[in-house]
C-alpha atoms as a PDB file:
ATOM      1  CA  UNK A   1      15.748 -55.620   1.950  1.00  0.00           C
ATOM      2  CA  UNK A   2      18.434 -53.487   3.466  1.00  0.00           C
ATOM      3  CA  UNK A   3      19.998 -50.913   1.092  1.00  0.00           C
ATOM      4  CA  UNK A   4      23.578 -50.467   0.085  1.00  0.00           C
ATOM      5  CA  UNK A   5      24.776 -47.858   2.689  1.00  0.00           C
ATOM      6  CA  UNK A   6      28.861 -48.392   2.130  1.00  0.00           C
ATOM      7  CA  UNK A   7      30.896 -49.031  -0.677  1.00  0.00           C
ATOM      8  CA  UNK A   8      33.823 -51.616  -0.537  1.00  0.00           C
ATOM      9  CA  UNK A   9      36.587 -50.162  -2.411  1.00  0.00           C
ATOM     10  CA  UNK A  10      38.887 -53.783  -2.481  1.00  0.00           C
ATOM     11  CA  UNK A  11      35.958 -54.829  -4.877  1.00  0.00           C
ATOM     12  CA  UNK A  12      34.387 -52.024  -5.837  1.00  0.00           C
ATOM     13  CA  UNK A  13      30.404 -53.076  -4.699  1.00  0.00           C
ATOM     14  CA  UNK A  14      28.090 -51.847  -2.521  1.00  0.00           C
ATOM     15  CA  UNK A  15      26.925 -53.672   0.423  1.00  0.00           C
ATOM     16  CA  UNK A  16      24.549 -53.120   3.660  1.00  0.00           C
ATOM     17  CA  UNK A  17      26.180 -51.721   7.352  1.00  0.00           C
ATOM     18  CA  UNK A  18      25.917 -56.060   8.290  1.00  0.00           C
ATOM     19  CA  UNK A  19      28.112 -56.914   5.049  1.00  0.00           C
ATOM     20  CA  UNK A  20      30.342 -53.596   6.015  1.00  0.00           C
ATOM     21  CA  UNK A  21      31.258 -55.225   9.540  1.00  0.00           C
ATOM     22  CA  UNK A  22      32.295 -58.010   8.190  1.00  0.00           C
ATOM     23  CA  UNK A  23      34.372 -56.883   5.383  1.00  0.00           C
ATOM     24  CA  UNK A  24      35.855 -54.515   7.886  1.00  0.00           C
ATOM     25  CA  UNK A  25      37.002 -57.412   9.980  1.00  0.00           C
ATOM     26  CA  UNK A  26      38.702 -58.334   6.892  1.00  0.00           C
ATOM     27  CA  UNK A  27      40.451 -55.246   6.685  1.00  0.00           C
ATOM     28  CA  UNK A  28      38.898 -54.389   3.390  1.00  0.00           C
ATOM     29  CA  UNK A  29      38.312 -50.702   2.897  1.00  0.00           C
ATOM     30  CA  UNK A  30      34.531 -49.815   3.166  1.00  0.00           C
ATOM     31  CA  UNK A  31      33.791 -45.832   3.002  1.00  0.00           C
ATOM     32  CA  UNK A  32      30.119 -44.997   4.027  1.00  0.00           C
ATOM     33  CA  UNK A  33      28.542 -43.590   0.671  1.00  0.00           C
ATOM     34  CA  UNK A  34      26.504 -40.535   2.627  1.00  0.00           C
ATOM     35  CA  UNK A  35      29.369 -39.650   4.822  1.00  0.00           C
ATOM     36  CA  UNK A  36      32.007 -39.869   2.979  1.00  0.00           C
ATOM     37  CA  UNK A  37      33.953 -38.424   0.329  1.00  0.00           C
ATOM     38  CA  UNK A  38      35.288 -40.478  -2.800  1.00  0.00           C
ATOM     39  CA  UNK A  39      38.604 -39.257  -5.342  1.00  0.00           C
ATOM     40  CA  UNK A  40      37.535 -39.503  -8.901  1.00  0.00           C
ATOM     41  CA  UNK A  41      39.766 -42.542  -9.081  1.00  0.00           C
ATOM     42  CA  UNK A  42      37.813 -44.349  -6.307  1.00  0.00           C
ATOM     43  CA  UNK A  43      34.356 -42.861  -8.089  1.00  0.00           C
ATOM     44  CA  UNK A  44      35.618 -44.219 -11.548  1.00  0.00           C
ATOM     45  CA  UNK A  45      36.581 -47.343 -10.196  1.00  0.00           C
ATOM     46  CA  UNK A  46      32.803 -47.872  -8.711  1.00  0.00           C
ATOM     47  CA  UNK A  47      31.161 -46.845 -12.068  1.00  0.00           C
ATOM     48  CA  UNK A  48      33.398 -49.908 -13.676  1.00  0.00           C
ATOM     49  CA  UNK A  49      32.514 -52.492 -10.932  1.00  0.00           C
ATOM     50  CA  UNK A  50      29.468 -52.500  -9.007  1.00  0.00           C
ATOM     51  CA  UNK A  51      28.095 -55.785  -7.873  1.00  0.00           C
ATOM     52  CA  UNK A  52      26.233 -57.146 -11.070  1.00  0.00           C
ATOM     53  CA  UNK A  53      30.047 -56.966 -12.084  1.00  0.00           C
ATOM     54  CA  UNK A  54      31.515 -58.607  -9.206  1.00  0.00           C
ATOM     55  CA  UNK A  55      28.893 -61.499  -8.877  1.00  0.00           C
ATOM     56  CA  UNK A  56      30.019 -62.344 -12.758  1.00  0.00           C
ATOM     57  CA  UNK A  57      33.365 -62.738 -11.503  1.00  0.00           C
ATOM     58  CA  UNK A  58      33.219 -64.306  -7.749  1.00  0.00           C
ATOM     59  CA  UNK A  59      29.882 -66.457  -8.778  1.00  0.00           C
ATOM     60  CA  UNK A  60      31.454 -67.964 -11.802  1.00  0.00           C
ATOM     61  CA  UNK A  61      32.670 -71.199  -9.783  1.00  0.00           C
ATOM     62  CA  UNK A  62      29.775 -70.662  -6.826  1.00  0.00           C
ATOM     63  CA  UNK A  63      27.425 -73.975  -7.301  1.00  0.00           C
ATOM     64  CA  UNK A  64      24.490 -73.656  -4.766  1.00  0.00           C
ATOM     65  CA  UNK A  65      24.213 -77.761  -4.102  1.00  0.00           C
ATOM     66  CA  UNK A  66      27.457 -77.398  -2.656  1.00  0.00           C
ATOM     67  CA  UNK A  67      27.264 -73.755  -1.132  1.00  0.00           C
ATOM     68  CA  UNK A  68      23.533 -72.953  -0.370  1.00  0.00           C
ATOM     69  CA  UNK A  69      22.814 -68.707  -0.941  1.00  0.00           C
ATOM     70  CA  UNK A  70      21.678 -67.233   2.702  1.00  0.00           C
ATOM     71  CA  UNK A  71      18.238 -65.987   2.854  1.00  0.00           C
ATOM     72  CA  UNK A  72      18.723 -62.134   3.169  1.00  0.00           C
ATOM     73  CA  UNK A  73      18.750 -60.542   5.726  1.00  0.00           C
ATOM     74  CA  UNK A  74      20.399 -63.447   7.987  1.00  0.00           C
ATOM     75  CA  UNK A  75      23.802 -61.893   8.800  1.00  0.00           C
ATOM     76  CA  UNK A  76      24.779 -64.748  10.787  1.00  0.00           C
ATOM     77  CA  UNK A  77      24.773 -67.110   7.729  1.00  0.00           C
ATOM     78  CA  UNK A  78      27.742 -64.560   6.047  1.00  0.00           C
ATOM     79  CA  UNK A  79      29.834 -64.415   9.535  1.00  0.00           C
END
């Protein structure tokens, strides 16, 4: 699996450099978590979200008959 390497302040998860691309191309804002440095409103806001968090809230409607979940690792299936 690849480890979360960015964080994606818009939502307030961590995601891989693939999923960083294309939230980038999104214009979402996605701060690398070793290179970067976070305010304690930004660091706040990550302790409250995180992605167990997020896929509550942008699952809640997802139905996989209709929508199958890509096999990790197979960035081309998120593009």
């Amino acid at each position: 699996t690849k480890s979360p390497q960015y964080a994606v302040l818009n939502f307030n998860t961590f995601v891989c450099s693939d999923c960083s691309a294309h939230h980038r191309t999104l214009q979402h804002r996605v701060k690398g978590i070793s290179m970067s440095q976070f305010t304690d409103d930004e660091i706040k806001a990550l302790r409250n979200g995180g992605n167990v968090k997020a896929a509550r809230i942008w699952r809640a409607t997802w139905r996989a008959q209709s929508c199958p979940m890509p096999k990790e690792g197979d960035s081309r299936a998120i593009a």
